[in-house]
C-alpha atoms as a PDB file:
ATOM      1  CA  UNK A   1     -13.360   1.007  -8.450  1.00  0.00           C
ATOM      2  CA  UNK A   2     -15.359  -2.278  -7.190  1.00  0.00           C
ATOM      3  CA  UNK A   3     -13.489  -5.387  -5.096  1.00  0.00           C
ATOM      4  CA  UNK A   4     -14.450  -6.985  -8.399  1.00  0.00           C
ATOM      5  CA  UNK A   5     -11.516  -5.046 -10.843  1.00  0.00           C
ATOM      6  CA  UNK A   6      -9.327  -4.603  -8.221  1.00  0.00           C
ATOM      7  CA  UNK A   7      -9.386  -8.611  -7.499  1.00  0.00           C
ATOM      8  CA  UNK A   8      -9.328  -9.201 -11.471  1.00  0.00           C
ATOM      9  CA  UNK A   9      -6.248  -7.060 -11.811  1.00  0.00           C
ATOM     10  CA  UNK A  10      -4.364  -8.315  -8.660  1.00  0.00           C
ATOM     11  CA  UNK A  11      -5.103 -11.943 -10.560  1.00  0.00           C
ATOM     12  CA  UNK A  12      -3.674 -10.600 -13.801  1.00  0.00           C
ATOM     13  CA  UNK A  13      -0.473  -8.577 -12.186  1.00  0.00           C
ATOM     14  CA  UNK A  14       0.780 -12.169 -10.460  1.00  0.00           C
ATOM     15  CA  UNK A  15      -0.389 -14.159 -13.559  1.00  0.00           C
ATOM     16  CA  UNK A  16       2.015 -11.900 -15.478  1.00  0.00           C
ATOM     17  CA  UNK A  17       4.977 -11.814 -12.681  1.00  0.00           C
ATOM     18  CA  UNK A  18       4.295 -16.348 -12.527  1.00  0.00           C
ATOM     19  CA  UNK A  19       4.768 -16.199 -16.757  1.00  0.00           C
ATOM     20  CA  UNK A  20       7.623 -14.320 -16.554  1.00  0.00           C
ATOM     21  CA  UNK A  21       9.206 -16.272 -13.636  1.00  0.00           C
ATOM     22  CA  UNK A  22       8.629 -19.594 -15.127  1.00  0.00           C
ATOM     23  CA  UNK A  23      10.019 -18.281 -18.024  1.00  0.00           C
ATOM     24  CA  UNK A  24      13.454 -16.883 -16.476  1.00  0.00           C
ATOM     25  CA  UNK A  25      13.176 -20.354 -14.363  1.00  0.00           C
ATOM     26  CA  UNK A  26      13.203 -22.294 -17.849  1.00  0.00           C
ATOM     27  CA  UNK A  27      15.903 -20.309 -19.714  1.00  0.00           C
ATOM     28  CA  UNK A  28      17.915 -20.644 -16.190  1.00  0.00           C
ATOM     29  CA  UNK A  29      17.703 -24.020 -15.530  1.00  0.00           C
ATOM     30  CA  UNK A  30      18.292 -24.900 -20.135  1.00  0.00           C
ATOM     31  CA  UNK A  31      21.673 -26.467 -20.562  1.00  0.00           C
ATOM     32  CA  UNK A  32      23.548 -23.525 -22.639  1.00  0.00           C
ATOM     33  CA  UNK A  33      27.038 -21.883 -22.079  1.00  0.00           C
ATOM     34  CA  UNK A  34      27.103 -18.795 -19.148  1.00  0.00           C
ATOM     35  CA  UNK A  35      27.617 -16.204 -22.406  1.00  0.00           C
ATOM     36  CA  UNK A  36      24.688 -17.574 -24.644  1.00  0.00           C
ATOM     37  CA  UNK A  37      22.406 -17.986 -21.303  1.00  0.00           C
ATOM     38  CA  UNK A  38      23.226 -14.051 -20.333  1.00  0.00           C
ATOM     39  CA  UNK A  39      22.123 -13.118 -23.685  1.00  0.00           C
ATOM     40  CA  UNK A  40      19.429 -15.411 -24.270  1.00  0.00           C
ATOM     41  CA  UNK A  41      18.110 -13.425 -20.400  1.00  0.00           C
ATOM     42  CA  UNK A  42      18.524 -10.146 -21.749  1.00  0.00           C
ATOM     43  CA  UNK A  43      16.757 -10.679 -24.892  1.00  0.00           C
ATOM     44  CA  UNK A  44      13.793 -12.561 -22.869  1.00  0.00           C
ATOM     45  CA  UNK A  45      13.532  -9.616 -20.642  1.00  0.00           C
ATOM     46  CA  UNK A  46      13.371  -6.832 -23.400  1.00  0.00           C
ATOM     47  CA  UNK A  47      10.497  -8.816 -24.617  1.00  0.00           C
ATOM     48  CA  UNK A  48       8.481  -9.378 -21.894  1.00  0.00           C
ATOM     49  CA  UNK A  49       9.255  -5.757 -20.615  1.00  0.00           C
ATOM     50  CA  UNK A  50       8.050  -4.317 -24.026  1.00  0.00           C
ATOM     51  CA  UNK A  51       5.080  -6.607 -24.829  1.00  0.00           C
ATOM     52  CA  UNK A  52       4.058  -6.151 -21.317  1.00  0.00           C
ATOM     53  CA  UNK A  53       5.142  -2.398 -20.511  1.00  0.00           C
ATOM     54  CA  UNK A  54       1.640  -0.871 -20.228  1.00  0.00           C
ATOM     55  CA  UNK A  55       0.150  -3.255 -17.888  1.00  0.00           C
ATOM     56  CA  UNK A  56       2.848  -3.165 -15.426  1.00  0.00           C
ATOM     57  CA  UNK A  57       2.545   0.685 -15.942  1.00  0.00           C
ATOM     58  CA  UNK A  58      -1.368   0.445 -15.166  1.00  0.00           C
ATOM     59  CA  UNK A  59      -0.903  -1.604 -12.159  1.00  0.00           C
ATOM     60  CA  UNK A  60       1.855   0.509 -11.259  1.00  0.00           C
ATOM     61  CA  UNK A  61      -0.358   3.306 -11.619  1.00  0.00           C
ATOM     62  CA  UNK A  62      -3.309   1.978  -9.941  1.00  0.00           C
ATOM     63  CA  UNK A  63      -1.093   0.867  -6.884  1.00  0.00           C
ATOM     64  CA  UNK A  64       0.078   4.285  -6.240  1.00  0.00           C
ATOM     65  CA  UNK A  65      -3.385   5.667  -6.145  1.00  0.00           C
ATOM     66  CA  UNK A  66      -4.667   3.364  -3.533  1.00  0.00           C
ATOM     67  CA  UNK A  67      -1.466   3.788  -1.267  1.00  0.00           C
ATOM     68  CA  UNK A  68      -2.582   7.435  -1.592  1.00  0.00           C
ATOM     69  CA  UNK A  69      -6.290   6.902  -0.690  1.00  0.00           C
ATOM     70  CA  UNK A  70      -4.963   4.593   2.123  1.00  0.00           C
ATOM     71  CA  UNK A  71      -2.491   7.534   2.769  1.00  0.00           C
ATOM     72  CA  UNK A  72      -5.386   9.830   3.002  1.00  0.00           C
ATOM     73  CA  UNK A  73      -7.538   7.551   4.798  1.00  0.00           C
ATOM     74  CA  UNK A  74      -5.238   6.777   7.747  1.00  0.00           C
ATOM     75  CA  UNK A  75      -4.102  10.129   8.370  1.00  0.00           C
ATOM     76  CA  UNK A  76      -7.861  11.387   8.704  1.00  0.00           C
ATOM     77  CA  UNK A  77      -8.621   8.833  10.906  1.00  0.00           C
ATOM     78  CA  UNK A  78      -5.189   9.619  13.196  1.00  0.00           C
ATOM     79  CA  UNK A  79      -6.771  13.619  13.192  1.00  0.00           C
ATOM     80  CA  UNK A  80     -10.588  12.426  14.009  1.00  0.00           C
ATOM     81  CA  UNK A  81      -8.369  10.382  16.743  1.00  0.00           C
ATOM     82  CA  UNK A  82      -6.029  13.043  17.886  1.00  0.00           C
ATOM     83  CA  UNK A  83      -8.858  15.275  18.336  1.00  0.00           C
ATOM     84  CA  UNK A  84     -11.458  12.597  20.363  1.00  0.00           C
ATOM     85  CA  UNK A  85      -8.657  12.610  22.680  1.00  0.00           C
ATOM     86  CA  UNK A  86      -8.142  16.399  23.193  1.00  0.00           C
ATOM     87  CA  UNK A  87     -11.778  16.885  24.032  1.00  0.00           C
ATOM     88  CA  UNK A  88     -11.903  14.195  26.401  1.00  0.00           C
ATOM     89  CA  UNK A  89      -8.382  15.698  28.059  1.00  0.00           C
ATOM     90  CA  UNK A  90     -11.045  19.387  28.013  1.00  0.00           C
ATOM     91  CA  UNK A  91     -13.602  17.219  29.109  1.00  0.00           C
ATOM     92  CA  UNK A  92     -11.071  15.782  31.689  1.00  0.00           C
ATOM     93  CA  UNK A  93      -9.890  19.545  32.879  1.00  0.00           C
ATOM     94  CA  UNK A  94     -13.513  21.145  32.786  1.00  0.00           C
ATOM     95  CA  UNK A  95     -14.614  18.481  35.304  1.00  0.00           C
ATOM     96  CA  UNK A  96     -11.118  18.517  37.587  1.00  0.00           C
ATOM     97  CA  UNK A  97     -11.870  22.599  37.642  1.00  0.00           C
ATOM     98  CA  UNK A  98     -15.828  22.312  38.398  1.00  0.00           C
ATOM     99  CA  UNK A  99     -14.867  19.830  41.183  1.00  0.00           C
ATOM    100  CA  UNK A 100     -12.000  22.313  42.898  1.00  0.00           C
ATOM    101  CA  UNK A 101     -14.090  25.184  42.059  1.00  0.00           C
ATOM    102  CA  UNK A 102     -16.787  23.358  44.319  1.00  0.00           C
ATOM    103  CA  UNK A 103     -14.242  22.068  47.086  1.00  0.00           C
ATOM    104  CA  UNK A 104     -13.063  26.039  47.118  1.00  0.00           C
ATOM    105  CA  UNK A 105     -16.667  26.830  47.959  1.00  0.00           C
ATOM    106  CA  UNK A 106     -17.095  24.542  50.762  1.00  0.00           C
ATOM    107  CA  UNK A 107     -13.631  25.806  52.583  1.00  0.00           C
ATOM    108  CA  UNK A 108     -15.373  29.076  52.175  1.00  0.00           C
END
């Protein structure tokens, strides 16, 4: 997937979340009784959430997958890491043992 689609669809995922949140902020802030304004919520939000159900699903969907490349990403670079340091700890011991290995020679 390019920067391209991913920017496109991050644009249309908070497009969607600022419509419905101007919405809910309208219907909120309308002069009606607490009842009629409860109902009046509920029905807005069936609405939007089945107009607008397989989008959020997509983006849902598409989320997941790059937390798991991430995911994936990260932990192969914190192995490639992990093992950088164990051969320069070998490194580390192979020179500490040629060095007493030569001071044992010259007590000799």
């Amino acid at each position: 997937m390019c920067d391209n689609d991913k920017t496109s669809i991050g644009f249309g995922v908070g497009l969607l979340f600022g419509v419905i949140g101007g919405i809910l902020a309208g219907i909120l802030y309308a002069p009606k009784p607490g009842e009629e304004m409860r109902e009046k919520v509920k029905e807005t939000v069936c609405d939007l959430a089945e107009k607008y159900s397989p989008e959020v699903n997509e983006a849902k969907k598409q989320a997941l997958e790059s937390i798991d490349l991430l995911r994936y990403k990260l932990e192969k670079q914190y192995k490639k890491f992990g093992n950088m340091l164990k051969s320069k700890k070998m490194r580390k011991a192979k020179e500490l043992e040629s060095e007493s290995d030569f001071n044992f020679d010259h007590d000799n």
